[in-house]
PDB file of N, CA and C in Angstrom:
ATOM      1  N   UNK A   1      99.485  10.778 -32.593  1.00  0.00           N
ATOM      2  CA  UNK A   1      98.198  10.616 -33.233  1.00  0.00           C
ATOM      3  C   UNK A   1      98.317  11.063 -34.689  1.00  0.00           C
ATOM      4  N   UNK A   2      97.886  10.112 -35.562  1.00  0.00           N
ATOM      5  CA  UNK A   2      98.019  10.499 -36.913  1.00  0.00           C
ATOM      6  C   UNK A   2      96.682  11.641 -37.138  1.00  0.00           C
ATOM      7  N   UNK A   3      97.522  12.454 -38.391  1.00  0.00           N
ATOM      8  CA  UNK A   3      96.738  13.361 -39.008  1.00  0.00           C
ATOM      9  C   UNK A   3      95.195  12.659 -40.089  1.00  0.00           C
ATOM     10  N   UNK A   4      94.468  13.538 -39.267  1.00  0.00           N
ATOM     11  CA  UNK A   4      93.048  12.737 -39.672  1.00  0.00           C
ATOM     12  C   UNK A   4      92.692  13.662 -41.983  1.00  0.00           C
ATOM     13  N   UNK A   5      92.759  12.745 -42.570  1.00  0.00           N
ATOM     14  CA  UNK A   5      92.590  13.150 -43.761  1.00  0.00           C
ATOM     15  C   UNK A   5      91.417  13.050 -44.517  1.00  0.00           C
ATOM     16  N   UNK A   6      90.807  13.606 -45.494  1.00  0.00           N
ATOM     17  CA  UNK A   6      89.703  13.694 -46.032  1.00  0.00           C
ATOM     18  C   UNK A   6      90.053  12.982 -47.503  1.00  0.00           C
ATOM     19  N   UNK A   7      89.124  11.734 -47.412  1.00  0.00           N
ATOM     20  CA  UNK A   7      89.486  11.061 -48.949  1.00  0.00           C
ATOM     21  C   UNK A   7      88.298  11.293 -49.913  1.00  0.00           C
ATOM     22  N   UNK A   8      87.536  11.994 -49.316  1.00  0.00           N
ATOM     23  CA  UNK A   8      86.279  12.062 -50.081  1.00  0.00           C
ATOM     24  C   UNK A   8      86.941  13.635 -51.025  1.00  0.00           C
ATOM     25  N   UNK A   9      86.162  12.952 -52.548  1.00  0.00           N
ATOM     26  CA  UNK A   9      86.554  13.887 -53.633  1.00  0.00           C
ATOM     27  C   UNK A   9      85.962  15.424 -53.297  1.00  0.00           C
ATOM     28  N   UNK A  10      86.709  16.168 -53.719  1.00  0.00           N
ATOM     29  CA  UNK A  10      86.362  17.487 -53.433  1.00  0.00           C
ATOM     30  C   UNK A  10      85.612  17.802 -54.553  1.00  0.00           C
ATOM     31  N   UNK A  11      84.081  18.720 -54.241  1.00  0.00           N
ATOM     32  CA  UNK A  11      83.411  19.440 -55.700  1.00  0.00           C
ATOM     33  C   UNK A  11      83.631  20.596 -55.881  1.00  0.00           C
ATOM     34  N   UNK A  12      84.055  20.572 -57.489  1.00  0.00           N
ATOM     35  CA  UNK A  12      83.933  22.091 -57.708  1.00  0.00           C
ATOM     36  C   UNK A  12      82.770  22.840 -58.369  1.00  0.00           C
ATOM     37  N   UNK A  13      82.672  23.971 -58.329  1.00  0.00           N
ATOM     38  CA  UNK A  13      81.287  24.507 -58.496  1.00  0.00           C
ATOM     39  C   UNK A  13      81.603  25.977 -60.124  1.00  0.00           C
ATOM     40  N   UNK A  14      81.264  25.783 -60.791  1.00  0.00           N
ATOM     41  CA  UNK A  14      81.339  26.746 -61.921  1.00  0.00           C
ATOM     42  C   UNK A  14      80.475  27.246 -62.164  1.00  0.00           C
ATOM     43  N   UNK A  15      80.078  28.463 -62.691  1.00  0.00           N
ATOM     44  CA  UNK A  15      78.358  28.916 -63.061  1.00  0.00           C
ATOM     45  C   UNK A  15      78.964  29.594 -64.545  1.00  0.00           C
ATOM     46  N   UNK A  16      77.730  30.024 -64.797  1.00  0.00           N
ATOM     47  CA  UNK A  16      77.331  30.896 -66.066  1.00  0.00           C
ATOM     48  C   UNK A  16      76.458  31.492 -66.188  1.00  0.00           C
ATOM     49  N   UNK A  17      75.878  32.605 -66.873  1.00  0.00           N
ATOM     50  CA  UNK A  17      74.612  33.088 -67.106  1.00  0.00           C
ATOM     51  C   UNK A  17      74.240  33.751 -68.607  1.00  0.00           C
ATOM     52  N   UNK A  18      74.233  32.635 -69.175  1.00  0.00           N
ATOM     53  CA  UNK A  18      74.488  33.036 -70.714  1.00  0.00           C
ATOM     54  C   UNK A  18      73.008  33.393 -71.304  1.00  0.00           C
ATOM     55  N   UNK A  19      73.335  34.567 -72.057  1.00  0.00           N
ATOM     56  CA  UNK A  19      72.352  35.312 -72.845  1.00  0.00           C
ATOM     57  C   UNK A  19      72.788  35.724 -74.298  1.00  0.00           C
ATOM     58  N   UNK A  20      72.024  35.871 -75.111  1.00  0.00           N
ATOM     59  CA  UNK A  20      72.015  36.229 -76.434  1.00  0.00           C
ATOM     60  C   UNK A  20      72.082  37.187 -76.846  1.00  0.00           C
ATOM     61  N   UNK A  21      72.515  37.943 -77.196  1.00  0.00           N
ATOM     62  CA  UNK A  21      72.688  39.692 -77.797  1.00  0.00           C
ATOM     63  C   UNK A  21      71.383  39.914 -79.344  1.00  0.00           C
ATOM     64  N   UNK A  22      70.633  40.477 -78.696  1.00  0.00           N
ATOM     65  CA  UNK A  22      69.567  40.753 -79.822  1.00  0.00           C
ATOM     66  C   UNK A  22      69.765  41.327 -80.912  1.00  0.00           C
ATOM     67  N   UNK A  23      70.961  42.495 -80.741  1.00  0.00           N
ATOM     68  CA  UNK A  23      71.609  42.963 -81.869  1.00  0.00           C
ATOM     69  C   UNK A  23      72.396  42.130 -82.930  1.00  0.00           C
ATOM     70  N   UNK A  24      73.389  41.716 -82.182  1.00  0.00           N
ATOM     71  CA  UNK A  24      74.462  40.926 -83.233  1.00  0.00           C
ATOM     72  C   UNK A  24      74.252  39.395 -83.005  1.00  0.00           C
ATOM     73  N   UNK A  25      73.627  39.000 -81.941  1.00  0.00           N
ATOM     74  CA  UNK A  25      73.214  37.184 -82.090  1.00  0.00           C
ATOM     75  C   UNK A  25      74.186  36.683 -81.650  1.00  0.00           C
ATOM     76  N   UNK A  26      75.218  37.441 -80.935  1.00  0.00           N
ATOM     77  CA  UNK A  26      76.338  36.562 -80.268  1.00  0.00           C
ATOM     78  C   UNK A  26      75.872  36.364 -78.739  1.00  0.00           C
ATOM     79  N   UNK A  27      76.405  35.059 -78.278  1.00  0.00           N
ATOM     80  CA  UNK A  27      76.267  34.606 -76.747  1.00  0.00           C
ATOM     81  C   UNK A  27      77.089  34.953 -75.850  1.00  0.00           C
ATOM     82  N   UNK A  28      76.595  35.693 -75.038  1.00  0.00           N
ATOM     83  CA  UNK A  28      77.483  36.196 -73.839  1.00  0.00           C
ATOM     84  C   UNK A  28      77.277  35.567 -72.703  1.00  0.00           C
ATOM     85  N   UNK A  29      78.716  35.678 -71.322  1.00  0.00           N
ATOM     86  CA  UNK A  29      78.268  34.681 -70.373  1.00  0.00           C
ATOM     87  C   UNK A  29      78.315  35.843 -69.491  1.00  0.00           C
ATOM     88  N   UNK A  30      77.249  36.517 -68.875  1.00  0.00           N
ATOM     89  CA  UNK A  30      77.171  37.585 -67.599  1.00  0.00           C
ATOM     90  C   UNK A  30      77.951  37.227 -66.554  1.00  0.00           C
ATOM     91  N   UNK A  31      78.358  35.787 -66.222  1.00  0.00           N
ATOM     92  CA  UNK A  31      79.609  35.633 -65.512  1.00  0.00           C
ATOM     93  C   UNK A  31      81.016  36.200 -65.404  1.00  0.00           C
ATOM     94  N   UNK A  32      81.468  36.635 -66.882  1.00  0.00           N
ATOM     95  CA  UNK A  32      82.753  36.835 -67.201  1.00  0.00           C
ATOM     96  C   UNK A  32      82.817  38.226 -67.394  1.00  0.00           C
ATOM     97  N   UNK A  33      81.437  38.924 -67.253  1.00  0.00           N
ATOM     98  CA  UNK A  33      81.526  40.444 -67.142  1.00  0.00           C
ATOM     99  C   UNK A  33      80.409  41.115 -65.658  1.00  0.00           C
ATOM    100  N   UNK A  34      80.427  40.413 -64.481  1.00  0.00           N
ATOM    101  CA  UNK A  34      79.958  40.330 -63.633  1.00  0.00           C
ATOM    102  C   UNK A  34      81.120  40.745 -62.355  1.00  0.00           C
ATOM    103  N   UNK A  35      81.593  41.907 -62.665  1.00  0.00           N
ATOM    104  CA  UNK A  35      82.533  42.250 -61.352  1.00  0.00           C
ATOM    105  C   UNK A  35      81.976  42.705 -60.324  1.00  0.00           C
ATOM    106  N   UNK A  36      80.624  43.575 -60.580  1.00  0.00           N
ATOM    107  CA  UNK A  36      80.285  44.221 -58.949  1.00  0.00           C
ATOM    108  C   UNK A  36      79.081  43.065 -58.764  1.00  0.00           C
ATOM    109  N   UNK A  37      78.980  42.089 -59.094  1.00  0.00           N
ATOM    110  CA  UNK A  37      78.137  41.025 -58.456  1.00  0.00           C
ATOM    111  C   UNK A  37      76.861  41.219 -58.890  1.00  0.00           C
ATOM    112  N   UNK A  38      76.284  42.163 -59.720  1.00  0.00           N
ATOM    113  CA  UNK A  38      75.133  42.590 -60.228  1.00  0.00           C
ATOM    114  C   UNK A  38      74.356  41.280 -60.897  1.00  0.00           C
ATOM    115  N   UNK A  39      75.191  40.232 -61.750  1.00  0.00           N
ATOM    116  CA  UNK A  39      74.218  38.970 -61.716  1.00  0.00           C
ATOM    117  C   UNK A  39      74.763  37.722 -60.593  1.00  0.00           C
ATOM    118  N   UNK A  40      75.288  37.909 -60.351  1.00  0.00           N
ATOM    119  CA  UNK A  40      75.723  36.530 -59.485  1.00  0.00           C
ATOM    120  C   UNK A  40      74.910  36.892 -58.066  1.00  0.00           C
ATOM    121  N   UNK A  41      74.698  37.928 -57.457  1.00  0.00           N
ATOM    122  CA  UNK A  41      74.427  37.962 -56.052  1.00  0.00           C
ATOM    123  C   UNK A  41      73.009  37.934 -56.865  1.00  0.00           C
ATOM    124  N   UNK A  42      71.983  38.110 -56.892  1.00  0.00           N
ATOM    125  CA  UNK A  42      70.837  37.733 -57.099  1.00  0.00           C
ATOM    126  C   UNK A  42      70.651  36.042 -57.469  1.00  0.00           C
ATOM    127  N   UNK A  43      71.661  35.648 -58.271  1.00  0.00           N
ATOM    128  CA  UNK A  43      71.487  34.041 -58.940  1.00  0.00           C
ATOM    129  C   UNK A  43      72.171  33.570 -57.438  1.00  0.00           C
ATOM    130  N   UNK A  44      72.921  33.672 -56.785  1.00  0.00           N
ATOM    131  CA  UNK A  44      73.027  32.476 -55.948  1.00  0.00           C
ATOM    132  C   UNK A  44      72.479  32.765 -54.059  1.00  0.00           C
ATOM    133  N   UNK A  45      71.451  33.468 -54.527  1.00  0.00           N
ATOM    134  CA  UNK A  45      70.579  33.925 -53.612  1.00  0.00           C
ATOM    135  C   UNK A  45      69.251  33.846 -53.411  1.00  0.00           C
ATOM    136  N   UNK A  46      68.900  32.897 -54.917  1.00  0.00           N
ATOM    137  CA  UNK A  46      67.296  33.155 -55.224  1.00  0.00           C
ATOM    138  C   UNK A  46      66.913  34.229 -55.167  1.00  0.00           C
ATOM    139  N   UNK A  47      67.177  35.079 -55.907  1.00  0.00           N
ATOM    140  CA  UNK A  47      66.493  35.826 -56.207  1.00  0.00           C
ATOM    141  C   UNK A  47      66.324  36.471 -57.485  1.00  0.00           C
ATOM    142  N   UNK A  48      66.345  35.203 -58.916  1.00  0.00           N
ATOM    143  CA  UNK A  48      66.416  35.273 -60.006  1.00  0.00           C
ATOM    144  C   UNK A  48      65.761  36.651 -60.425  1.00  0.00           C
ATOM    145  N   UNK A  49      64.452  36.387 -60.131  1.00  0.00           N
ATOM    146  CA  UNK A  49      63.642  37.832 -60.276  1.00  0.00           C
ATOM    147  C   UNK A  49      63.907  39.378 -60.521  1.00  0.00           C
ATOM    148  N   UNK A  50      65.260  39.087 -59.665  1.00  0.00           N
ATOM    149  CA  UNK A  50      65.673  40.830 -59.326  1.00  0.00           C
ATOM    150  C   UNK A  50      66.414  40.998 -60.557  1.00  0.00           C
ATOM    151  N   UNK A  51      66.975  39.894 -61.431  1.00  0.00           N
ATOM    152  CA  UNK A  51      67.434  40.174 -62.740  1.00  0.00           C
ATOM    153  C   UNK A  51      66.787  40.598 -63.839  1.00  0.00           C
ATOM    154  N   UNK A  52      65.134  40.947 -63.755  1.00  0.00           N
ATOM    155  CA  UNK A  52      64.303  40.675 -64.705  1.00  0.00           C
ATOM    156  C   UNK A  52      64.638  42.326 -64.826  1.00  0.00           C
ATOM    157  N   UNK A  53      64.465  43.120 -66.359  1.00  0.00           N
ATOM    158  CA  UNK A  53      64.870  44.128 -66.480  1.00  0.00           C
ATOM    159  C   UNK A  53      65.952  45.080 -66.251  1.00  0.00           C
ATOM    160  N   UNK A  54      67.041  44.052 -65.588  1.00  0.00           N
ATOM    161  CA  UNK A  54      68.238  44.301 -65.747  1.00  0.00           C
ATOM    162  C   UNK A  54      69.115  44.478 -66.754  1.00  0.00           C
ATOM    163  N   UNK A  55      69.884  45.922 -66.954  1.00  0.00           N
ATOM    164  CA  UNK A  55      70.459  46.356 -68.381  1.00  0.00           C
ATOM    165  C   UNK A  55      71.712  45.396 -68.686  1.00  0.00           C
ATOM    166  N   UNK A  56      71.650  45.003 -69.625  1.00  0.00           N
ATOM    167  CA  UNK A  56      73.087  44.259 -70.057  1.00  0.00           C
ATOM    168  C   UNK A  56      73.706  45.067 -71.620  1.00  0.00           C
ATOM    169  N   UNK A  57      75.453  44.977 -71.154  1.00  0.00           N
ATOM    170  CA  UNK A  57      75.469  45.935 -72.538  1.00  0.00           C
ATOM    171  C   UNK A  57      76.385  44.835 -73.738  1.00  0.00           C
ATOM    172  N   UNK A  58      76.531  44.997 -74.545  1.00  0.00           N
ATOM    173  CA  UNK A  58      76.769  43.179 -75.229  1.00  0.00           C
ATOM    174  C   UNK A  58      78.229  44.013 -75.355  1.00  0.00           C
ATOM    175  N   UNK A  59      79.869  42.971 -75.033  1.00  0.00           N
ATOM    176  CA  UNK A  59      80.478  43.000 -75.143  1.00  0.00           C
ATOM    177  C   UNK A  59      80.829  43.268 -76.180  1.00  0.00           C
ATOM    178  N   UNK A  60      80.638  42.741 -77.021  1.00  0.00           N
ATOM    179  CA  UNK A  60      81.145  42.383 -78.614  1.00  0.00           C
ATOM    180  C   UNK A  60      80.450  43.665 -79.617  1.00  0.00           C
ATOM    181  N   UNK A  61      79.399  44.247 -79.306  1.00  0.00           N
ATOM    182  CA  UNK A  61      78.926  45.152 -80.381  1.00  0.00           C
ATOM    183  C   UNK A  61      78.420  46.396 -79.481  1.00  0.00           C
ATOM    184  N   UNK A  62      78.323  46.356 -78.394  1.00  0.00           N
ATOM    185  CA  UNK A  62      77.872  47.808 -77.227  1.00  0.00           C
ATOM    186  C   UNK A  62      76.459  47.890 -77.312  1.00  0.00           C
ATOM    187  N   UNK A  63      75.430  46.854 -77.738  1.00  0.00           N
ATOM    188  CA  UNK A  63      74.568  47.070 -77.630  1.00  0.00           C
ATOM    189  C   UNK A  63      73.561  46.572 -76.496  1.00  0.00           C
ATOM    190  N   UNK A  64      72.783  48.075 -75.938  1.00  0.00           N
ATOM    191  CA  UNK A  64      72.718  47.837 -74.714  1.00  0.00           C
ATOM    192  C   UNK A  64      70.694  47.166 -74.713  1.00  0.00           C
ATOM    193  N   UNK A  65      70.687  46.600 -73.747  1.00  0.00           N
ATOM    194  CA  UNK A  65      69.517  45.961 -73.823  1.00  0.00           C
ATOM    195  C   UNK A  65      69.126  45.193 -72.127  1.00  0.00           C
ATOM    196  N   UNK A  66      67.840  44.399 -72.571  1.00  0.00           N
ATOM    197  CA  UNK A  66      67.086  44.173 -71.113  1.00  0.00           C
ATOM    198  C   UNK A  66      67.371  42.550 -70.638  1.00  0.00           C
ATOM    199  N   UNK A  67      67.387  42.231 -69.918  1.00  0.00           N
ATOM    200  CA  UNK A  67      66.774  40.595 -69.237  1.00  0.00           C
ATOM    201  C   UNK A  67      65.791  40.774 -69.280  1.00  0.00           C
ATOM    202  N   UNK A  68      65.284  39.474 -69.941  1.00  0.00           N
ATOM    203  CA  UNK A  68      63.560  39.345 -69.686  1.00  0.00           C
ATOM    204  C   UNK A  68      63.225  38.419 -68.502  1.00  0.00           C
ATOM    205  N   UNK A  69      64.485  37.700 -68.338  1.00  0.00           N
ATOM    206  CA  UNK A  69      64.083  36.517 -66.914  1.00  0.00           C
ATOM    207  C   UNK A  69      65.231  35.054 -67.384  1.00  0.00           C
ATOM    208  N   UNK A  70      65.540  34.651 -66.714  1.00  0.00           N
ATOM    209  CA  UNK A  70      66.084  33.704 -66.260  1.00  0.00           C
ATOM    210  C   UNK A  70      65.367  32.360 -66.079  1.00  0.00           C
ATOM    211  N   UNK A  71      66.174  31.599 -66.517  1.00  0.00           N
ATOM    212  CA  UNK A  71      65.063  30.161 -66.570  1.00  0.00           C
ATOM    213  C   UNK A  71      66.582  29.148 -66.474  1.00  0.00           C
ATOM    214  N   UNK A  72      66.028  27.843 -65.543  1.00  0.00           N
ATOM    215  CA  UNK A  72      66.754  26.918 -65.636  1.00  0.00           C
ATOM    216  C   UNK A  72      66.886  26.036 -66.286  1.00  0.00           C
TER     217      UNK A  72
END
């Protein structure tokens, strides 16, 4: 019996959660500094909300600051 194969294209899935640094005006992606899951487990959980007042500290200049909310 032949091996049964899947020809249908596989999707891949990428995210981001890019925000603006109020201090220096540079764009950061909370993805790429998101190790203990602090924005991703709320974003792919619905539960955008729980990000609202969440501290972010800006890579590039240390300046630390709030989420105001998330929008698609």
């Amino acid at each position: 019996m032949a091996k049964k194969t899947n020809k249908n294209p596989m999707a891949q899935m990428s995210w981001s959660l890019n925000i603006k640094c109020p201090k220096c005006k540079r764009d950061i992606d909370l993805a790429d500094v998101d190790d203990d899951g602090v924005y991703s487990e709320p974003i792919f959980n619905n539960r955008w909300d729980d990000l609202i007042d969440e501290e972010v500290c800006c890579p590039n200049c240390d300046h630390e600051f709030f989420i105001g909310g998330v929008e698609y």
